[in-house]
Protein backbone atom coordinates (compact mmCIF):
# COMPACT_ATOMS: atom_id res chain seq x y z
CA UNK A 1 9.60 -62.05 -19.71
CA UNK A 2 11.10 -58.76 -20.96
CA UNK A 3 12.08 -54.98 -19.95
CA UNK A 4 12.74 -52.10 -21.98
CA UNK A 5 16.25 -51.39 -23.22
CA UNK A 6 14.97 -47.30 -23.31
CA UNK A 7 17.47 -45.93 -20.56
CA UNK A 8 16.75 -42.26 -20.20
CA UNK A 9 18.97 -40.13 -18.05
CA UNK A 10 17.85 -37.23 -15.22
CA UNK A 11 18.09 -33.50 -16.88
CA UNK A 12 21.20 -32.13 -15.20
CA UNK A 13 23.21 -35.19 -14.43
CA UNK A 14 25.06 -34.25 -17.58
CA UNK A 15 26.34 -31.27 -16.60
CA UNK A 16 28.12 -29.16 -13.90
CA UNK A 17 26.16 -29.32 -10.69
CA UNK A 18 24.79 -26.09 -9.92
CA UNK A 19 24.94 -24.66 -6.17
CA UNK A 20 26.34 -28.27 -4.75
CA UNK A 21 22.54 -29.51 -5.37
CA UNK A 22 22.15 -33.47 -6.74
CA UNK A 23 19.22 -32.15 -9.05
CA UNK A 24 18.52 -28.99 -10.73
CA UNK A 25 17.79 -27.29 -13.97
CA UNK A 26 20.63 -26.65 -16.01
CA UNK A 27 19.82 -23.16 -16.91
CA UNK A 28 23.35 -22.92 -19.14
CA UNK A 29 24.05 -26.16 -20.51
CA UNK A 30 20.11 -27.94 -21.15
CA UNK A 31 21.11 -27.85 -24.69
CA UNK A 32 24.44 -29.58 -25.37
CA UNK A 33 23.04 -32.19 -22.78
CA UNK A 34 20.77 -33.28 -25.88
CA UNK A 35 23.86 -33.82 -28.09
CA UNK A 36 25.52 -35.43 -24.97
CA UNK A 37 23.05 -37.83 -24.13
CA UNK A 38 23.17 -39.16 -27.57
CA UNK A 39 27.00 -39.81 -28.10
CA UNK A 40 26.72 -42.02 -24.77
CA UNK A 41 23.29 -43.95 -26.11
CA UNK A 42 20.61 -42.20 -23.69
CA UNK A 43 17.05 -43.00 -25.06
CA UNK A 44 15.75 -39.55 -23.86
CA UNK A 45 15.87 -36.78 -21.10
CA UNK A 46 13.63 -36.56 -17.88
CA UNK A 47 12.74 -32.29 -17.87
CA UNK A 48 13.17 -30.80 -14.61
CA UNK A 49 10.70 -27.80 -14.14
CA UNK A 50 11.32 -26.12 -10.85
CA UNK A 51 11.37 -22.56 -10.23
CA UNK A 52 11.62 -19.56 -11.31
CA UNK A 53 8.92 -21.37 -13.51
CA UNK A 54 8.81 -18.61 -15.78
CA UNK A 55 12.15 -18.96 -17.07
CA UNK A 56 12.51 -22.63 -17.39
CA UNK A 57 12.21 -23.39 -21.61
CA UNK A 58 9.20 -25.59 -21.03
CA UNK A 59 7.40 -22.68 -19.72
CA UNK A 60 7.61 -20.17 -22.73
CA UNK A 61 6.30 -20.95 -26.16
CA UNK A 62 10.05 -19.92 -27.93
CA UNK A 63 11.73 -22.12 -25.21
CA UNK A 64 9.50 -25.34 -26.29
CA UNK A 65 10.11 -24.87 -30.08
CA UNK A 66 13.85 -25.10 -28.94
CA UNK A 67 12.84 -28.57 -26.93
CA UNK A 68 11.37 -29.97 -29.95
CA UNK A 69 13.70 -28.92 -32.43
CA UNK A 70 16.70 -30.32 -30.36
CA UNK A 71 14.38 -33.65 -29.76
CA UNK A 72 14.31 -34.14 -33.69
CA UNK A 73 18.30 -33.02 -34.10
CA UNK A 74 19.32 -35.47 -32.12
CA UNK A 75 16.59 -38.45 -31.90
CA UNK A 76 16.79 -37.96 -28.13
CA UNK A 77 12.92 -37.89 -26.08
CA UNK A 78 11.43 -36.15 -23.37
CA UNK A 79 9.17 -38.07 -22.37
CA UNK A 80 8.76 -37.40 -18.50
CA UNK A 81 8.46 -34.36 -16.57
CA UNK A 82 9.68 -34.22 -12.94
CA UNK A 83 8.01 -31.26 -11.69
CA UNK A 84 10.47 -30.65 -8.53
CA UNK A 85 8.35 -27.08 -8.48
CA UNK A 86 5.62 -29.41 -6.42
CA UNK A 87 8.57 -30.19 -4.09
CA UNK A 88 9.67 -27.19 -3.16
CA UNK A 89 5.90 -25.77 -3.51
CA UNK A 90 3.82 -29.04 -1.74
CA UNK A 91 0.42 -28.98 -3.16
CA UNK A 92 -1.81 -28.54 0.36
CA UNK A 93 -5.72 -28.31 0.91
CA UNK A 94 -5.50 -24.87 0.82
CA UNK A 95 -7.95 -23.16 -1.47
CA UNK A 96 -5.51 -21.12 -2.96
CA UNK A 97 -2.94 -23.72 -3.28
CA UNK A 98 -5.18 -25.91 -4.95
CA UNK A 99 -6.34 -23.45 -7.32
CA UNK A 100 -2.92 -22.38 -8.29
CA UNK A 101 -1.56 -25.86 -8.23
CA UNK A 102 -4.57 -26.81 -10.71
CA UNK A 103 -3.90 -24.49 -13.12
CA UNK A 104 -0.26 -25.13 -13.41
CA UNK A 105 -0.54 -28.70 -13.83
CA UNK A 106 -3.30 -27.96 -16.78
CA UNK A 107 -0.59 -25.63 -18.27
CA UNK A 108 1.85 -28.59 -17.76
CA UNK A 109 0.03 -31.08 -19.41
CA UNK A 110 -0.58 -28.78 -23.00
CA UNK A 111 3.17 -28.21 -22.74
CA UNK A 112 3.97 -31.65 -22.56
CA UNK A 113 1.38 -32.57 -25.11
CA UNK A 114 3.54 -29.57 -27.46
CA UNK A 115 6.80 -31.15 -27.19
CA UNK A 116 5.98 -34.65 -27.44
CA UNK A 117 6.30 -35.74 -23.38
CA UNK A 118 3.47 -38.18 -22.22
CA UNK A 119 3.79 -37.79 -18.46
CA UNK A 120 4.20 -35.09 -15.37
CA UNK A 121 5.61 -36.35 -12.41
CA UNK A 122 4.54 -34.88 -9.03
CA UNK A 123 6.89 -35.59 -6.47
CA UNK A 124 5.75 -36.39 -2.85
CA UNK A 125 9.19 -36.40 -0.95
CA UNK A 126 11.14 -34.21 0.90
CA UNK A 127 9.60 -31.49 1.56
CA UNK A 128 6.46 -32.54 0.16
CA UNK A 129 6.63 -35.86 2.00
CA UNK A 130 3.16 -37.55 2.95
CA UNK A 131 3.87 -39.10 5.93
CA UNK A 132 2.19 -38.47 9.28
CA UNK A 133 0.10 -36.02 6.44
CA UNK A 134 -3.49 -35.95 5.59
CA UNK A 135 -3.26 -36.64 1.93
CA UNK A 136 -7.02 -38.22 1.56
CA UNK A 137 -7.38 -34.83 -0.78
CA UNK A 138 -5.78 -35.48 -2.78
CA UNK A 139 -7.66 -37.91 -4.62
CA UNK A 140 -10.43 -35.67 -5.97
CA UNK A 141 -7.47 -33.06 -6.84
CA UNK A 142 -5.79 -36.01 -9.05
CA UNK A 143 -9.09 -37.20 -10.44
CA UNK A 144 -10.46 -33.72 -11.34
CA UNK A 145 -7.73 -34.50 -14.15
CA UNK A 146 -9.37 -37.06 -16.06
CA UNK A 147 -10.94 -35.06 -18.97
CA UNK A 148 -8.03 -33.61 -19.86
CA UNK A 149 -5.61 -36.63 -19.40
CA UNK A 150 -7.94 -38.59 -21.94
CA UNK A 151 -8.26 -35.56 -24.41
CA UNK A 152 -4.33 -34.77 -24.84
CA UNK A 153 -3.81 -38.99 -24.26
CA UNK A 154 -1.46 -38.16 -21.51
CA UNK A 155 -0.54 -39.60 -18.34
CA UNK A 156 -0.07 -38.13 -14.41
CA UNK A 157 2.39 -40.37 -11.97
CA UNK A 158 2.68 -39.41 -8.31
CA UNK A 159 6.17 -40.33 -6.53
CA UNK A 160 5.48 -40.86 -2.90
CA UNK A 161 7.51 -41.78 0.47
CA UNK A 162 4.57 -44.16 1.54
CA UNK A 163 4.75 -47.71 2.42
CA UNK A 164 3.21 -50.22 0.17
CA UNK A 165 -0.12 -50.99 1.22
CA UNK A 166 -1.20 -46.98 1.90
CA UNK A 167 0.60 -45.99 -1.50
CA UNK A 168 -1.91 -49.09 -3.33
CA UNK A 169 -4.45 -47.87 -1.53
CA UNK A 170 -4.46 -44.35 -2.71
CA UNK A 171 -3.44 -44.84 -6.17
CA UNK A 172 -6.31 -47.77 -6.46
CA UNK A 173 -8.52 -44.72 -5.81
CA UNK A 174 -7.23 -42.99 -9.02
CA UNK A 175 -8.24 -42.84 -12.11
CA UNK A 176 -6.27 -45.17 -14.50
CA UNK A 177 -4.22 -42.24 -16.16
CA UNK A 178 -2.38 -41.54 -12.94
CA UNK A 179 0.04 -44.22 -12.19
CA UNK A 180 3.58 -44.23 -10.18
CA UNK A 181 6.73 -43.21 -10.72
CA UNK A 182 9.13 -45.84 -8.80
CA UNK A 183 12.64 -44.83 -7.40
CA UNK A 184 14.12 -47.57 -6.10
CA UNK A 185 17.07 -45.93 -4.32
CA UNK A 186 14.43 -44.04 -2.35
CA UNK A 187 12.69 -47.37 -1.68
CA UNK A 188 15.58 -48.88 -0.29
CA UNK A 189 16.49 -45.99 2.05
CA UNK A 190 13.30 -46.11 3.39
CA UNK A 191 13.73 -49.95 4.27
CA UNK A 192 10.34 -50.78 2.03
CA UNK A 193 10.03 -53.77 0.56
CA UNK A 194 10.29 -53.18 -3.34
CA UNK A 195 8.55 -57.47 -4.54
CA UNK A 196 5.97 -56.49 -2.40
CA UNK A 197 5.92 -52.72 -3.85
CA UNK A 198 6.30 -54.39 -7.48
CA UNK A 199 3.69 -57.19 -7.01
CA UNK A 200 1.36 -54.65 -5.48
CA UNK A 201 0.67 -51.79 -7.66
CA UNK A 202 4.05 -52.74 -10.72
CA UNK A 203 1.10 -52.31 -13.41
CA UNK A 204 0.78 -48.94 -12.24
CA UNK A 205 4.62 -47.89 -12.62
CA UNK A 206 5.13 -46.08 -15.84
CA UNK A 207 8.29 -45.01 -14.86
CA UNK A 208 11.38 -45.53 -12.63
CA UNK A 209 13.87 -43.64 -11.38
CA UNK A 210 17.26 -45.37 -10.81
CA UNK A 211 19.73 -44.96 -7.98
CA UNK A 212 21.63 -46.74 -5.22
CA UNK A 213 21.01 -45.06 -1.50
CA UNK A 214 21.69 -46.95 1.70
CA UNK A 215 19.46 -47.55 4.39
CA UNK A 216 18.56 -44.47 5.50
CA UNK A 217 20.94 -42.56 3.89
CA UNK A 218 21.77 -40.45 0.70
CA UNK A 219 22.58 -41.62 -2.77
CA UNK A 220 26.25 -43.21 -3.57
CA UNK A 221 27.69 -45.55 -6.29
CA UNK A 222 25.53 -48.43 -8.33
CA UNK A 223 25.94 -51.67 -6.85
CA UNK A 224 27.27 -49.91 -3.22
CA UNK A 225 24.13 -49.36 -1.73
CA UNK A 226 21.02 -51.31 -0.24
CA UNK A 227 18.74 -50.93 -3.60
CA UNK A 228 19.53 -54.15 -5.19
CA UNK A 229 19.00 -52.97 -8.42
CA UNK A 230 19.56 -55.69 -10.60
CA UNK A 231 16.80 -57.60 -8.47
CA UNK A 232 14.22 -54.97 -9.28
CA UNK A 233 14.70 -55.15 -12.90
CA UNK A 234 14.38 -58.21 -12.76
CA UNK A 235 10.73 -58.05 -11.11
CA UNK A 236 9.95 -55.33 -13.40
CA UNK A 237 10.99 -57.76 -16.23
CA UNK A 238 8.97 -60.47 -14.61
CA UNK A 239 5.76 -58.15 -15.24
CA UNK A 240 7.16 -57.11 -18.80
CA UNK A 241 7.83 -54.02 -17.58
CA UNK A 242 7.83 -51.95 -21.24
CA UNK A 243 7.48 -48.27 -19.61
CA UNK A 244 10.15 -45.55 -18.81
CA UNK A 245 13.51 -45.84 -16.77
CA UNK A 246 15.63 -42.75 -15.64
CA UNK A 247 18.90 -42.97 -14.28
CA UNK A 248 18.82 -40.49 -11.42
CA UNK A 249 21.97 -41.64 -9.41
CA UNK A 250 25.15 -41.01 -8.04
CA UNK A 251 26.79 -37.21 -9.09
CA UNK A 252 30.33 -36.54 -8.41
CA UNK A 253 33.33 -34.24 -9.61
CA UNK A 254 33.08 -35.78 -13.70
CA UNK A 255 29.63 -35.96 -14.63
CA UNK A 256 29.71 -37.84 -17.86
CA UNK A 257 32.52 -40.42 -16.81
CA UNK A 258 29.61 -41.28 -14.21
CA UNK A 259 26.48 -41.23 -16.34
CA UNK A 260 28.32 -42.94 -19.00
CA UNK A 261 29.14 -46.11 -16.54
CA UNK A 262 25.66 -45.54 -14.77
CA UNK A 263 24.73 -46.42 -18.32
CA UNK A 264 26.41 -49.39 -19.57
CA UNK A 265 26.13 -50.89 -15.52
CA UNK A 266 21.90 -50.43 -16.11
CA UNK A 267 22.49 -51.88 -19.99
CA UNK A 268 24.16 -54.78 -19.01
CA UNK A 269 21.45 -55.61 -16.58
CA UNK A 270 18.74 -55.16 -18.77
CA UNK A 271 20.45 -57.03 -21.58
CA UNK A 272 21.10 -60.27 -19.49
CA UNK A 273 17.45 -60.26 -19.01
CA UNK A 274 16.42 -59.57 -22.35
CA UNK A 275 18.49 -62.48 -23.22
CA UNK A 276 20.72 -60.10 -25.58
């Protein structure tokens, strides 16, 4: 039994928050978090693309020769995509909305395939929250992806509020190139169950998001919340879990004092597992 010792960290938790939000793009200071990420030991960087699309770096073909260059500076990935534009813009069976929401993920996926990513995350939370929501749509919207999934060797996770058995259920009707992204601070707040998440659809996760959140509450400190996340790793690591995790927790006033012991408390974990 194993995990992965690749801890990746949540674009923007390595900088100034911007507008008192947990998560957003850090229009003025992506670039040194590169450099950043590196002195503390981060594997890679989970992109945020939200809008204004058009001037997010991943969206313009000078921006994404900067991502790569910086990826081969400083040895620090981008592997994941969190496109937080699908939570603030829910993707509904609306012609229009589909249409639009289908070409942007097709644009998404050749810019990930440019800078070396291997996965867009759609987020289903919030504001884009499928509860008490017709979502059956949604699988011929995810499927429709296949072709070009298999042809740029990419993969598509959804991140959903749903309960175990209805999130199995619709990602059993997916094609095998869309998996899940876990969070299992979000799990927690929602009172689910994460063994029986994990023994229901773990070979599915290709990524998980990290935080501590109370029951039914907001995020706080690792290890001060109802997430018990040294219990998930170990069911991950139970499974062999070998795919991505982000830290995505706590932010306060001093960001990198926080993601640097956000960082060594998730190392520790992972390396009493590992046996290391």
């Amino acid at each position: 039994m194993s995990i992965t010792s690749r801890i990746g960290i949540m674009q923007g938790r390595l900088s100034p928050k911007i507008g008192g939000k947990i998560q957003a793009f850090p229009m003025k200071n992506w670039k040194s978090e590169f450099s950043k990420a590196k002195e503390i030991g981060f594997y890679s960087i989970e992109w945020i693309f939200e809008n204004p699309i058009e001037e997010n770096p991943l969206y313009t073909t000078n921006g994404r020769q900067e991502i790569v260059n910086l990826i081969q500076e400083s040895g620090v990935q981008v592997e994941f995509v969190c496109a937080d534009y699908f939570m603030q813009n829910p993707i509904v069976n609306e012609k229009q909305n589909l249409k639009f929401s289908e070409i942007l993920i097709l644009k998404l996926l050749n810019f990930c395939k440019e800078i070396g990513a291997k996965c867009i995350e759609i987020p289903f939370v919030d504001q884009s929250s499928l509860l008490n929501r017709d979502y059956s749509f949604l699988i011929n919207f995810f499927n429709s992806f296949e072709n070009e999934l298999k042809s740029l060797d990419l993969l598509l996770n959804l991140e959903t509020d749903l309960n175990t058995n209805p999130f199995k259920n619709l990602i059993s009707e997916l094609n095998l190139k869309i998996g899940a992204n876990y969070d299992i601070g979000n799990s927690a707040s929602l009172g689910y169950n994460f063994f029986e998440e994990i023994e229901a659809y773990g070979k599915r996760i290709n990524n998980v998001h990290i935080k501590d959140r109370v029951l039914g509450g907001s995020t706080i400190e690792f290890g001060k919340g109802n997430a018990k996340i040294s219990n998930v790793l170990q069911c991950l690591s139970d499974i062999n879990y070998e795919n991505g995790i982000t830290l995505q927790g706590y932010r306060g006033d001093k960001d990198i004092e926080i993601a640097i012991k956000q960082f060594h408390f998730t190392k520790q974990i992972i390396s009493d597992l590992n046996g290391a």
